[in-house]
Protein backbone atom coordinates (compact mmCIF):
# COMPACT_ATOMS: atom_id res chain seq x y z
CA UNK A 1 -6.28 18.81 116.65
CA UNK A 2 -10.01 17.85 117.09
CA UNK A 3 -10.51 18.44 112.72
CA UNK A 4 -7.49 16.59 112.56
CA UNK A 5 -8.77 13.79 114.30
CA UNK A 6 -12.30 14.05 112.40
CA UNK A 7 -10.70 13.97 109.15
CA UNK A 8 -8.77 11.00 109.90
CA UNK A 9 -12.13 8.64 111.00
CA UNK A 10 -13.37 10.09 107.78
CA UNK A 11 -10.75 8.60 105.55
CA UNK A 12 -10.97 5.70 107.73
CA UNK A 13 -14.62 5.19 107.15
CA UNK A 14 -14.45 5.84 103.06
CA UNK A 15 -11.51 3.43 102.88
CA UNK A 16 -13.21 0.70 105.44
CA UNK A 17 -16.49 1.52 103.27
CA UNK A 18 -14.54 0.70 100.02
CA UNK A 19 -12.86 -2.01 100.69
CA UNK A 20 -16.46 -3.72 102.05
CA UNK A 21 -17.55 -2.74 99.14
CA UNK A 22 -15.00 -4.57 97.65
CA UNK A 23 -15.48 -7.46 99.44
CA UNK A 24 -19.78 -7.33 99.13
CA UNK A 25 -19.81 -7.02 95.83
CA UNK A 26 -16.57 -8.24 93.70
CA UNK A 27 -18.81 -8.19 90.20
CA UNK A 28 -20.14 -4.71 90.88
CA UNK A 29 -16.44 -3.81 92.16
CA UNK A 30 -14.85 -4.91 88.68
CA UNK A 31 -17.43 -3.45 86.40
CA UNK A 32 -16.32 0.22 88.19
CA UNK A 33 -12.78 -0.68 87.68
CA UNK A 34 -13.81 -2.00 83.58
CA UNK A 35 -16.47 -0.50 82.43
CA UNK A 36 -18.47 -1.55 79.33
CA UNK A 37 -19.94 1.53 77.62
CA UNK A 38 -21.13 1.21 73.84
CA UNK A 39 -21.91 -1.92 73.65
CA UNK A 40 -24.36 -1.92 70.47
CA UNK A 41 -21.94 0.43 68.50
CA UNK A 42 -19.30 -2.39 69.77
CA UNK A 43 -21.40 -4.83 68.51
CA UNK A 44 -22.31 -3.76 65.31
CA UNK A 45 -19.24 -2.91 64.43
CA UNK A 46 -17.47 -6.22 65.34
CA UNK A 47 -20.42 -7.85 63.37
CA UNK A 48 -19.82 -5.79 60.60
CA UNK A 49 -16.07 -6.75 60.36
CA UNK A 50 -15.93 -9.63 62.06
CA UNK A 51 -14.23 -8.95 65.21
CA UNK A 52 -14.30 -10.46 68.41
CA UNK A 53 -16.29 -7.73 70.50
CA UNK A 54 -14.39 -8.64 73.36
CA UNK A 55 -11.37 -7.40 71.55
CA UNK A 56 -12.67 -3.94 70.46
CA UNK A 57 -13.83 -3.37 74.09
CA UNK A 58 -10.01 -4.57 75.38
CA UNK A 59 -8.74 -2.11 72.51
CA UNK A 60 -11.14 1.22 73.31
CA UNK A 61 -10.51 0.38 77.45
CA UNK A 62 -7.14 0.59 76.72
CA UNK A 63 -6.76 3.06 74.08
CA UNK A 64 -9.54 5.82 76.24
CA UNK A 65 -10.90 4.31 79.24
CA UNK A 66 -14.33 4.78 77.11
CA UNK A 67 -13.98 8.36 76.95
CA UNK A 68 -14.61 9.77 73.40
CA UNK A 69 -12.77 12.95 74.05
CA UNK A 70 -9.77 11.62 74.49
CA UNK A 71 -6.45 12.58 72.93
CA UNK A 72 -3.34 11.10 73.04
CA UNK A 73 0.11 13.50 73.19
CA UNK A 74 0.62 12.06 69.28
CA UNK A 75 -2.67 13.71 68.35
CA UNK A 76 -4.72 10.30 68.20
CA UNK A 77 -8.59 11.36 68.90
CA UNK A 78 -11.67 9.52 70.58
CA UNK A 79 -12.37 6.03 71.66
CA UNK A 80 -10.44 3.81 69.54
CA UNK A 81 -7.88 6.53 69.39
CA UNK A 82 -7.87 6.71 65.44
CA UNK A 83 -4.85 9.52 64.12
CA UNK A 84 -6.51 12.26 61.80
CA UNK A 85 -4.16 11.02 58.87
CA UNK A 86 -5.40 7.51 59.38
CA UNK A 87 -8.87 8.37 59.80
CA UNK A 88 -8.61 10.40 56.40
CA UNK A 89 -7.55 7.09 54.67
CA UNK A 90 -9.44 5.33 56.46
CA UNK A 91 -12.67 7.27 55.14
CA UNK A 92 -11.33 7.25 51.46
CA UNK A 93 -11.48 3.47 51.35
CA UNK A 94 -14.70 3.80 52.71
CA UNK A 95 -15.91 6.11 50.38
CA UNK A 96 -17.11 8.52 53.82
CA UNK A 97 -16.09 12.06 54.19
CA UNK A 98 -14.04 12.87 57.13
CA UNK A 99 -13.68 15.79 59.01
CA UNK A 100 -11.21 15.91 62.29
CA UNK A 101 -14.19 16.19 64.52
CA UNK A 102 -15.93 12.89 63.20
CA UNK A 103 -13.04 11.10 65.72
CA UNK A 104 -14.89 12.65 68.20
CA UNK A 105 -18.30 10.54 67.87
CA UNK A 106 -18.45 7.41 69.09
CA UNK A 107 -20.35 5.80 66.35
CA UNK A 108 -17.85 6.63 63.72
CA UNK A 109 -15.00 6.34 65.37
CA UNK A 110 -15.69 2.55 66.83
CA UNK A 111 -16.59 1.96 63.17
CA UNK A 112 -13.15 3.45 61.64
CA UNK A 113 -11.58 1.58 64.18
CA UNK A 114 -12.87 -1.48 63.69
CA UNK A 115 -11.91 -1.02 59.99
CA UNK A 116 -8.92 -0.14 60.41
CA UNK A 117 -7.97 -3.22 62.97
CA UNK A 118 -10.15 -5.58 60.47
CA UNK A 119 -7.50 -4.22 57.57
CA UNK A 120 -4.32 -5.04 59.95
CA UNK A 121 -5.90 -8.69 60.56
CA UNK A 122 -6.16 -9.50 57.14
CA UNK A 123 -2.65 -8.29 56.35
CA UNK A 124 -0.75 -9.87 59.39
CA UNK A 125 -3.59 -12.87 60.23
CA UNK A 126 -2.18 -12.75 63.81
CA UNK A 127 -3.94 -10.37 66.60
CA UNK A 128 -0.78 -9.42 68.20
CA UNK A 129 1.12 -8.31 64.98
CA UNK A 130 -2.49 -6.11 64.17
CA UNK A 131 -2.41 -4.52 68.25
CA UNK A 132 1.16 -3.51 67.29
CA UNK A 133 0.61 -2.17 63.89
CA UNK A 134 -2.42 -0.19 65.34
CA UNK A 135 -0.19 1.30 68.12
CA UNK A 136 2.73 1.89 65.85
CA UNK A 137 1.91 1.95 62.47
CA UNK A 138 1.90 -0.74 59.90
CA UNK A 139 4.93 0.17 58.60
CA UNK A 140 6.96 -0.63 61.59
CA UNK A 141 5.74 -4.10 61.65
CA UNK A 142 6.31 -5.11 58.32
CA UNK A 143 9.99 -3.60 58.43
CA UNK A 144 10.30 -5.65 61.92
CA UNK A 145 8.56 -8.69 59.80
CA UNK A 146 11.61 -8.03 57.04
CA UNK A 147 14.34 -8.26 59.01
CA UNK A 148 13.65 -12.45 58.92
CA UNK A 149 15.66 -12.08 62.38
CA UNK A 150 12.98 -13.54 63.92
CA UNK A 151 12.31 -17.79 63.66
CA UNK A 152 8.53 -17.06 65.16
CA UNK A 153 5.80 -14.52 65.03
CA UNK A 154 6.25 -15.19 68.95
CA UNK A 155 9.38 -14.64 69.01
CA UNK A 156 8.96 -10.87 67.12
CA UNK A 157 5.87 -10.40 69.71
CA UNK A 158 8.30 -10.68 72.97
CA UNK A 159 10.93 -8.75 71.24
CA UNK A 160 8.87 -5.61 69.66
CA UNK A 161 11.76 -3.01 69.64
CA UNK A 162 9.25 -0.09 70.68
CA UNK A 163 8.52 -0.80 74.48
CA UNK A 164 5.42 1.16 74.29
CA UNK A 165 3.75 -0.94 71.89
CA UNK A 166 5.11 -4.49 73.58
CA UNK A 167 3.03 -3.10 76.74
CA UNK A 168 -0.10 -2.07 74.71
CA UNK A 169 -0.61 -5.40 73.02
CA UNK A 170 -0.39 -7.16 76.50
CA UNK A 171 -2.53 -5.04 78.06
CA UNK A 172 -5.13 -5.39 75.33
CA UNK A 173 -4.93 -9.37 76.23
CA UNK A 174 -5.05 -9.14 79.51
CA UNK A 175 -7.89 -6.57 79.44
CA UNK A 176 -9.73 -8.86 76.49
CA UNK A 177 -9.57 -11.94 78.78
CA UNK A 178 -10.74 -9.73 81.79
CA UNK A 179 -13.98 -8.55 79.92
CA UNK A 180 -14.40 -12.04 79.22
CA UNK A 181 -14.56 -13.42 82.31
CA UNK A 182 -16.24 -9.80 83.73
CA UNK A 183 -18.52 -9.62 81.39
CA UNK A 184 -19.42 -13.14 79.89
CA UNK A 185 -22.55 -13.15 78.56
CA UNK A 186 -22.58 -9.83 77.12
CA UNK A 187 -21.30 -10.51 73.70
CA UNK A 188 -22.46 -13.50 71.96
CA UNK A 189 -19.46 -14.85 69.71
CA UNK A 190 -20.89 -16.07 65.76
């Protein structure tokens, strides 16, 4: 009963400590929740293709929590969570060679990214229609964009057919407008 007791003040404590924490230091509290890792690969690359930085951060938070070994259960590898097919095109137009493993380092795969979301901007000029074709594949977009069922790119945006990629292009807003108010004089905007 008595380590019963002394385990319980103990989670007390850590969640009391936490939430002062919390409390004490609300800046220090959301850059643990959001971190911002890379940020001169981020920047060069968003230079390079003219991309808001805040927007490649919302997009690698989102697609890897900043964790360059991630894979997704499709087979999408490292930060910006790039597909080995895609990141085989995407080194052909580049004129780069590619290997599987080059999706594991961060400085090529924020660049292929950045590419790649660069390329779906100039095709579909709108940043929601580019989040969606990154999460699902151009394709699916323009076949949504054919159907002319829909009077306003707003209107295709709130009715994306694959619920999956309706939640990932919100949550790269809401996290882009979060790292700019986090984080606002990190990345100056040219």
């Amino acid at each position: 009963m008595k380590k019963l007791k002394t385990l319980a003040a103990i989670i007390i404590l850590i969640f009391i400590s936490i939430l002062w924490y919390r409390w004490s230091y609300p800046d220090r509290w959301q850059h643990l929740l959001h971190p911002l890792e890379y940020k001169e690969l981020i920047v060069n690359a968003s230079k390079k293709y003219s991309l808001d930085p805040y927007l490649v951060t919302a997009i690698i938070y989102e697609e890897s929590k900043f964790s360059p070994a991630s894979e997704s259960r499709n087979g999408a590898i490292g930060l910006m969570q790039v597909m080995p097919k895609t990141g085989r095109w995407i080194a052909e137009k580049q004129g780069r060679q590619f290997s599987v493993d080059t999706l594991y380092h961060p400085e090529e795969n924020i660049d292929m990214g950045c590419w790649y979301f660069s390329f779906l901007m100039g095709k579909y000029k709108d940043e929601r229609l580019a989040l969606a074709a990154y999460n699902s594949g151009y394709k699916n977009v323009d076949r949504w964009l054919k159907t002319k069922r829909y009077k306003t790119i707003n209107a295709m945006v709130e009715d994306i057919p694959y619920a999956e990629t309706k939640q990932f292009v919100l949550r790269v807003q809401k996290s882009k407008k979060f790292y700019e108010k986090t984080y606002p004089h990190v990345f100056t905007r040219e």
